[in-house]
N, C-alpha and C. Protein backbone atom coordinates (compact mmCIF):
# COMPACT_ATOMS: atom_id res chain seq x y z
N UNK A 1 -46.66 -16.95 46.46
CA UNK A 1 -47.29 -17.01 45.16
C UNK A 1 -47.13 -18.41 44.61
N UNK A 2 -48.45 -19.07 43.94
CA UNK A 2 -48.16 -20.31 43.75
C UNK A 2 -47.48 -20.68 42.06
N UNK A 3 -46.57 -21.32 41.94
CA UNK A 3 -45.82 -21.40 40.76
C UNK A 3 -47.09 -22.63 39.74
N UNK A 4 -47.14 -21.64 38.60
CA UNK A 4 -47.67 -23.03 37.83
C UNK A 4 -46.97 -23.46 36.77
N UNK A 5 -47.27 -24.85 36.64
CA UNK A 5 -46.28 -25.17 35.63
C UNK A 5 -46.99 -26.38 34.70
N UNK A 6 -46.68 -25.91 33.50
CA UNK A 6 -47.83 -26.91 32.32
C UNK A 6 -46.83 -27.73 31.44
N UNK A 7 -47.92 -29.00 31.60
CA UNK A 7 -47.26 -30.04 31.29
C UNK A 7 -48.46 -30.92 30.41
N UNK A 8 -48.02 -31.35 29.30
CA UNK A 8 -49.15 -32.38 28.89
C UNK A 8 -49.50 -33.85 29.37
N UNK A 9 -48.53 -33.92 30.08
CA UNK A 9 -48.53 -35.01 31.31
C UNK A 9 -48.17 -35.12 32.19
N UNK A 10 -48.74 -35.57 33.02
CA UNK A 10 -48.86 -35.15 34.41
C UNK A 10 -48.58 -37.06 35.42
N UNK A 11 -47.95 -37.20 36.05
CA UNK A 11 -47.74 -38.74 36.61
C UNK A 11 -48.10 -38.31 37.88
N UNK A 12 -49.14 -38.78 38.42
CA UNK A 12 -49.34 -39.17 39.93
C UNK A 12 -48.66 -39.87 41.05
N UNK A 13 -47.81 -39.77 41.06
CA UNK A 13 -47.35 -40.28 42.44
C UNK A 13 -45.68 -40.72 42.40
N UNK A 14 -44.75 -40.05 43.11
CA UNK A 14 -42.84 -40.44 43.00
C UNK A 14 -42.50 -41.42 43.73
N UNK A 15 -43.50 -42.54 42.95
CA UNK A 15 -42.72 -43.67 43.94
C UNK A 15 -42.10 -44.19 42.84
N UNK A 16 -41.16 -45.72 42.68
CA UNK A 16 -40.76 -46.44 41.90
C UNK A 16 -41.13 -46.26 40.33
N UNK A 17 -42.39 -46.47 40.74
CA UNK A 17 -43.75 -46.37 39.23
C UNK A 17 -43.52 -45.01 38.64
N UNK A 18 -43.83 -44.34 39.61
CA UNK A 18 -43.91 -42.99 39.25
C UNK A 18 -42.90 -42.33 38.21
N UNK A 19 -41.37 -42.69 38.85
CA UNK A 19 -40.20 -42.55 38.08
C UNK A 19 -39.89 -42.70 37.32
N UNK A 20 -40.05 -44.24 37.09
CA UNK A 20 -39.75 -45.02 35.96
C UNK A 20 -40.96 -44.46 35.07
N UNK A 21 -42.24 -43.83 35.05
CA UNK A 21 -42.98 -43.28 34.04
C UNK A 21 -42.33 -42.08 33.21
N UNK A 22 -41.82 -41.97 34.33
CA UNK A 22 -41.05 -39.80 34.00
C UNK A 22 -40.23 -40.26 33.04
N UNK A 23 -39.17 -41.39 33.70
CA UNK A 23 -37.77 -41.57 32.87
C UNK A 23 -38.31 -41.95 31.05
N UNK A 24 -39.29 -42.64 30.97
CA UNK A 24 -39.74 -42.98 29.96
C UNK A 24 -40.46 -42.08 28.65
N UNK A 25 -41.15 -41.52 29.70
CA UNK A 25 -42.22 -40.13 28.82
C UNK A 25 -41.01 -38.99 29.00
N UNK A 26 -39.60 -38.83 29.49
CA UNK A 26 -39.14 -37.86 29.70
C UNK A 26 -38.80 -36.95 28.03
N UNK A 27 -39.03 -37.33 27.14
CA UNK A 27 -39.67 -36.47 25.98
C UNK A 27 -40.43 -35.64 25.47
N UNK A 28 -41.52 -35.99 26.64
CA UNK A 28 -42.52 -35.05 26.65
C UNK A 28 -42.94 -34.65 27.74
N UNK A 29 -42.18 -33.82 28.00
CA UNK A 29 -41.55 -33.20 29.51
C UNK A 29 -42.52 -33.32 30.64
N UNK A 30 -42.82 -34.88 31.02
CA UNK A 30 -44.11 -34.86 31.96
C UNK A 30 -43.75 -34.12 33.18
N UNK A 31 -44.59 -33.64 34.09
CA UNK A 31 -44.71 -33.40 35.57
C UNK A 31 -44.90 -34.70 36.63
N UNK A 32 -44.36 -34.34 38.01
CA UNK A 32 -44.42 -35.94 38.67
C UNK A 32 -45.48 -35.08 39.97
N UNK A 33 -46.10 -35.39 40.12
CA UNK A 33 -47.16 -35.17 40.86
C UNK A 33 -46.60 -35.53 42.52
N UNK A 34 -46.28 -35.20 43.71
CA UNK A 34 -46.30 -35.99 44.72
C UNK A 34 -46.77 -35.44 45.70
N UNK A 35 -47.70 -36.31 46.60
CA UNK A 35 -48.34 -35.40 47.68
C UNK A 35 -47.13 -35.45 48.95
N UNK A 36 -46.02 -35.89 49.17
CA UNK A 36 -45.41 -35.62 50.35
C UNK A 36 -44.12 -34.78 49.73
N UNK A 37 -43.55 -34.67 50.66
CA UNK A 37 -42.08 -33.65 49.89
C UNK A 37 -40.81 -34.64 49.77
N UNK A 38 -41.32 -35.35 49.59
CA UNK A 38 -40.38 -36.53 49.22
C UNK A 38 -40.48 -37.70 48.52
N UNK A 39 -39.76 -38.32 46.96
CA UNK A 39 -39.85 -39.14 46.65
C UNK A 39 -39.93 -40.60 47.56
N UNK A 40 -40.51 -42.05 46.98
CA UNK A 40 -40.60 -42.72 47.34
C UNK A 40 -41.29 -43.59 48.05
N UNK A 41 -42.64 -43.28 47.47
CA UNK A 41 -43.89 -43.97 47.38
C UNK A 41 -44.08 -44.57 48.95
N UNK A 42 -44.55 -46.16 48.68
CA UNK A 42 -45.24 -47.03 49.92
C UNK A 42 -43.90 -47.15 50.78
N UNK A 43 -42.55 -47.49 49.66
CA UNK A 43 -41.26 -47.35 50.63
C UNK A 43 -41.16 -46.20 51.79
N UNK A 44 -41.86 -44.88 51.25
CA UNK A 44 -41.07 -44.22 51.93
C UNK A 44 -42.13 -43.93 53.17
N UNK A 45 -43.17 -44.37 53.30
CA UNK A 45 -44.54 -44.18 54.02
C UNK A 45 -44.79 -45.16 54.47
N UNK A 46 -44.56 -46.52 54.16
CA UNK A 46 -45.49 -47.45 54.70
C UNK A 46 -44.67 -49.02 55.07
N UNK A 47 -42.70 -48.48 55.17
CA UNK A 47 -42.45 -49.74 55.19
C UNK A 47 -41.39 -49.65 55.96
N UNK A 48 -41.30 -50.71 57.43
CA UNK A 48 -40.30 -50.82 58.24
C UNK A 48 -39.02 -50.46 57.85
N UNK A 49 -38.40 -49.93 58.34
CA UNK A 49 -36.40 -49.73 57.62
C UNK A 49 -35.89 -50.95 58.26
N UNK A 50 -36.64 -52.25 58.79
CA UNK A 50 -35.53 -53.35 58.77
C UNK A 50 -36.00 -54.10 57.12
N UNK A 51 -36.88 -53.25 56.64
CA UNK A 51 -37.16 -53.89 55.32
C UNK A 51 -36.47 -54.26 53.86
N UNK A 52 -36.21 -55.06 53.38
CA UNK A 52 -35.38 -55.60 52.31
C UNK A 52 -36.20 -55.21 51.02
N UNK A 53 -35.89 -55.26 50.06
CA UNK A 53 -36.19 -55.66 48.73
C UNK A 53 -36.04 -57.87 47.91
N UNK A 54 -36.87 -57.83 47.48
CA UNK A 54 -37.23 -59.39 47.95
C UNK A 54 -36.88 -59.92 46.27
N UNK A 55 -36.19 -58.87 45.65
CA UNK A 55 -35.72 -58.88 43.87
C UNK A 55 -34.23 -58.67 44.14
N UNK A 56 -33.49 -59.03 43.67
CA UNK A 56 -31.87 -59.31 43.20
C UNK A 56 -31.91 -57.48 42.36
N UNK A 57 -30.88 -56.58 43.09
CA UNK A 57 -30.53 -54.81 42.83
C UNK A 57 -30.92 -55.16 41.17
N UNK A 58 -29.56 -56.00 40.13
CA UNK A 58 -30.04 -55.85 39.03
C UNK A 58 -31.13 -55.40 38.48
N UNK A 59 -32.24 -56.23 39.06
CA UNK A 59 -33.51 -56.04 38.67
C UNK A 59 -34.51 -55.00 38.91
N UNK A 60 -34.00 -54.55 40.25
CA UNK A 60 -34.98 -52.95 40.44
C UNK A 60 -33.80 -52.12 40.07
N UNK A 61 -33.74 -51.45 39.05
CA UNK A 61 -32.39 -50.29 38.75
C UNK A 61 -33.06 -49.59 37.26
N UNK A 62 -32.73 -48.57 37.02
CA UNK A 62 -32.94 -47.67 36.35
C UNK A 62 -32.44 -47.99 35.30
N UNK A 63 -32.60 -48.20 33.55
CA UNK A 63 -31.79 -48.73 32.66
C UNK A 63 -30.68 -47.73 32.45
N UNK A 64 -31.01 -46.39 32.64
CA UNK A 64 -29.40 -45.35 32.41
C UNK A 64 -29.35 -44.89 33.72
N UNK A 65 -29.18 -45.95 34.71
CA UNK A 65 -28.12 -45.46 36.12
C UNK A 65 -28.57 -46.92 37.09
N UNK A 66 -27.29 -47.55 36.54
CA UNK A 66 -27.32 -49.17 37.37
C UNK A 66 -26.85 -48.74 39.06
N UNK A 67 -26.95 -50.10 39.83
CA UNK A 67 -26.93 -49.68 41.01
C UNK A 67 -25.38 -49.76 40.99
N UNK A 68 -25.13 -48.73 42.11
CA UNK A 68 -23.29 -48.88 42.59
C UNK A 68 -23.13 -50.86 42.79
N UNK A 69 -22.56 -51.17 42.52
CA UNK A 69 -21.78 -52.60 43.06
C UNK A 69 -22.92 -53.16 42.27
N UNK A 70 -23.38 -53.19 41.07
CA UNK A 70 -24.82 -53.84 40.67
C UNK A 70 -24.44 -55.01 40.92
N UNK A 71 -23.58 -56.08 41.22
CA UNK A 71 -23.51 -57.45 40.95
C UNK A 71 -23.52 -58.03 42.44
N UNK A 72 -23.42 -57.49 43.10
CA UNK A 72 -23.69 -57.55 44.58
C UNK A 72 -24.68 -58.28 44.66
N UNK A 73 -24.96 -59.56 45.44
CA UNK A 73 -26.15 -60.53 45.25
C UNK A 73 -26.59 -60.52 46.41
N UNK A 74 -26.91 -59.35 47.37
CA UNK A 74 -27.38 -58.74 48.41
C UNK A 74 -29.04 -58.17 47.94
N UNK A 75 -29.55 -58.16 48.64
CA UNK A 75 -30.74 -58.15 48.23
C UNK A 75 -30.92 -56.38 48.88
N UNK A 76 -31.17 -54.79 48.04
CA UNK A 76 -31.24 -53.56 48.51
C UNK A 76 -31.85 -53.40 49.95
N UNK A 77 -31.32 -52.67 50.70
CA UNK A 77 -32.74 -52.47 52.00
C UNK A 77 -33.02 -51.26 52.19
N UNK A 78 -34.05 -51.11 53.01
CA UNK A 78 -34.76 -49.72 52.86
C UNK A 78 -33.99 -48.60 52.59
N UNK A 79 -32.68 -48.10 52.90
CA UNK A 79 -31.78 -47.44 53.24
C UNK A 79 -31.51 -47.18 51.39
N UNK A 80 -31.17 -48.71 51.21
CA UNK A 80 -30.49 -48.08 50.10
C UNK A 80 -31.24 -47.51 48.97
N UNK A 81 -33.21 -48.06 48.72
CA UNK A 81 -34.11 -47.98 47.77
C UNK A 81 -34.44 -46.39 48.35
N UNK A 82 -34.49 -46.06 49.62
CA UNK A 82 -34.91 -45.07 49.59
C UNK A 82 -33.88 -43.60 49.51
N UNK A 83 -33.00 -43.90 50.17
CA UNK A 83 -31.63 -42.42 50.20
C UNK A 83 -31.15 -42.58 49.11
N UNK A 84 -30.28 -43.78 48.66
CA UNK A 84 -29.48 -44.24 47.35
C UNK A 84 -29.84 -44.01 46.21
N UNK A 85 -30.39 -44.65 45.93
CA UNK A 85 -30.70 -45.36 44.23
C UNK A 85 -31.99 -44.46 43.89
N UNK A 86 -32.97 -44.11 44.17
CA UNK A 86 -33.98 -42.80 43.27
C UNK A 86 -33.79 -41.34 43.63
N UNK A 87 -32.91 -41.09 44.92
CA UNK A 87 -32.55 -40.16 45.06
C UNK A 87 -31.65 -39.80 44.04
N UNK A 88 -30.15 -40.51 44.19
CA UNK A 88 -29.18 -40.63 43.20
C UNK A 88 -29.00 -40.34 41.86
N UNK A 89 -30.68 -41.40 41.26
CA UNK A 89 -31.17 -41.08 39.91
C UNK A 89 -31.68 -39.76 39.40
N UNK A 90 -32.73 -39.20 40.58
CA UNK A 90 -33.40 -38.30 39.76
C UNK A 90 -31.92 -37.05 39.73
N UNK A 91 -31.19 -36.57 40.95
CA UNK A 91 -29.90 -35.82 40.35
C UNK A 91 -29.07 -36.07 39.15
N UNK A 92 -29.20 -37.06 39.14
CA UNK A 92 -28.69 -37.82 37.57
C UNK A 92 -29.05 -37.24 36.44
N UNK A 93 -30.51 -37.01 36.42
CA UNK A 93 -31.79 -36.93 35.37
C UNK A 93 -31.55 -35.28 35.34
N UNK A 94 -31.48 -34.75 36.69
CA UNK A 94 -31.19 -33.54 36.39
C UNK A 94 -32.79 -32.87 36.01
N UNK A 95 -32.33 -32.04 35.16
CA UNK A 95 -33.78 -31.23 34.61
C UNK A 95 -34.70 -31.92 33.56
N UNK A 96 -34.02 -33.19 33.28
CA UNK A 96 -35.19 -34.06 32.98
C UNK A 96 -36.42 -34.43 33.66
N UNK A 97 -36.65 -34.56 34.83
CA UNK A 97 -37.50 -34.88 35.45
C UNK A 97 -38.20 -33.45 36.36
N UNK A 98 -38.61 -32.70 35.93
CA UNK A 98 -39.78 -32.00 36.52
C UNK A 98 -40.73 -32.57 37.95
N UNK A 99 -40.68 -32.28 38.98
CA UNK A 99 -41.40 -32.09 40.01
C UNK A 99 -42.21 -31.30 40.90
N UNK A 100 -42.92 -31.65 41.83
CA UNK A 100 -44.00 -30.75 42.64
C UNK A 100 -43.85 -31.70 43.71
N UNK A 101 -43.58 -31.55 44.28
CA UNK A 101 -43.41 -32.29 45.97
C UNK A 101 -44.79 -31.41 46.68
N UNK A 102 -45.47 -31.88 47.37
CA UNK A 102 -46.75 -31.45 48.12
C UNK A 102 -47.87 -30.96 47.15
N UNK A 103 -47.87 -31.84 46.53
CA UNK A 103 -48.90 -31.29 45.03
C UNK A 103 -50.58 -32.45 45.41
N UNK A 104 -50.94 -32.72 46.41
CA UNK A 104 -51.57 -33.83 46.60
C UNK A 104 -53.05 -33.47 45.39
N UNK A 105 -53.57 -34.57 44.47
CA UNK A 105 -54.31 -34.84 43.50
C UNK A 105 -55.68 -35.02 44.02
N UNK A 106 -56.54 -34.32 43.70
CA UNK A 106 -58.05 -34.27 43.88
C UNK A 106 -58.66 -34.66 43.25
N UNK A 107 -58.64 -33.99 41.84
CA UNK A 107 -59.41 -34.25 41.03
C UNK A 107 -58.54 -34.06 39.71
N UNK A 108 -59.45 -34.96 38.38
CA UNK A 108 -58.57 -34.73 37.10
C UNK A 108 -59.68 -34.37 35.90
N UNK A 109 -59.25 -33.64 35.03
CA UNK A 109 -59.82 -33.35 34.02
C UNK A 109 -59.53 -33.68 32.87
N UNK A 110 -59.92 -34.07 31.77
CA UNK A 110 -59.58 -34.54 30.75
C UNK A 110 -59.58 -32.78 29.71
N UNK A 111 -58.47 -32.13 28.97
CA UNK A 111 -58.92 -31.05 28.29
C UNK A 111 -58.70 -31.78 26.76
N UNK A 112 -59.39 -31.69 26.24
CA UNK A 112 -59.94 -32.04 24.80
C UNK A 112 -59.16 -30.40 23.79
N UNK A 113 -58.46 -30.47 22.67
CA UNK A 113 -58.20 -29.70 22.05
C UNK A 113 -59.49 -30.15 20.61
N UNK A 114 -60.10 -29.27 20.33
CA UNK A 114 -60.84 -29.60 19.19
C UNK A 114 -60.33 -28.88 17.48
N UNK A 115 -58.91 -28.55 17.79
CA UNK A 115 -58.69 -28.09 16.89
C UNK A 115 -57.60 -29.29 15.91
N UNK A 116 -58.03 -29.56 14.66
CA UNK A 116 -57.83 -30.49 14.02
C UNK A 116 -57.03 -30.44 12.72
């Protein structure tokens, strides 16, 4: 049976972007849309694991959940952007962040409330 679940916003896609939208709108309890069963966007689909992050950790990190060792002037690698640090976060977030893992997006509708 398929579970539905309503949300007045809805974010397309759990990559980086994706997250950091949730963490932000997480007030208005968005949904995260993802077509694979796993967070982590182009990282997690489309990029060698001898691959680095080419930004200093500080700078890609979540403002309420810094990276372990944030001062570490190691540059993250695939390992750690993808198992570590958004995995890490969204358990963090807990039931803040609402998901659908295999939810892949077709089409969108705009619903208009006309009541004023």
């Amino acid at each position: 049976m398929a579970v539905v679940v309503f949300s007045k916003i809805g974010i397309i896609g759990g990559g980086i972007s994706g997250l950091a939208a949730a963490k932000q709108l997480a007030e208005y309890n968005p949904i995260v849309l993802e077509a694979t069963d796993s967070i982590g966007g182009v990282w997690k689909h489309c990029s060698f694991r001898t691959t680095k992050l080419q930004t200093p950790r500080c700078y890609y990190e979540f403002s309420d959940y810094p990276w372990p060792l944030r001062d570490n002037s190691t540059f993250p690698s695939y390992t750690e952007i993808l198992v570590s640090h958004p995995n890490r976060w969204r358990n963090h977030r807990g039931a803040a962040l609402s998901e659908t893992d295999c939810s892949e997006v077709s089409t969108t509708t705009i619903i208009t409330n006309s009541v004023k």
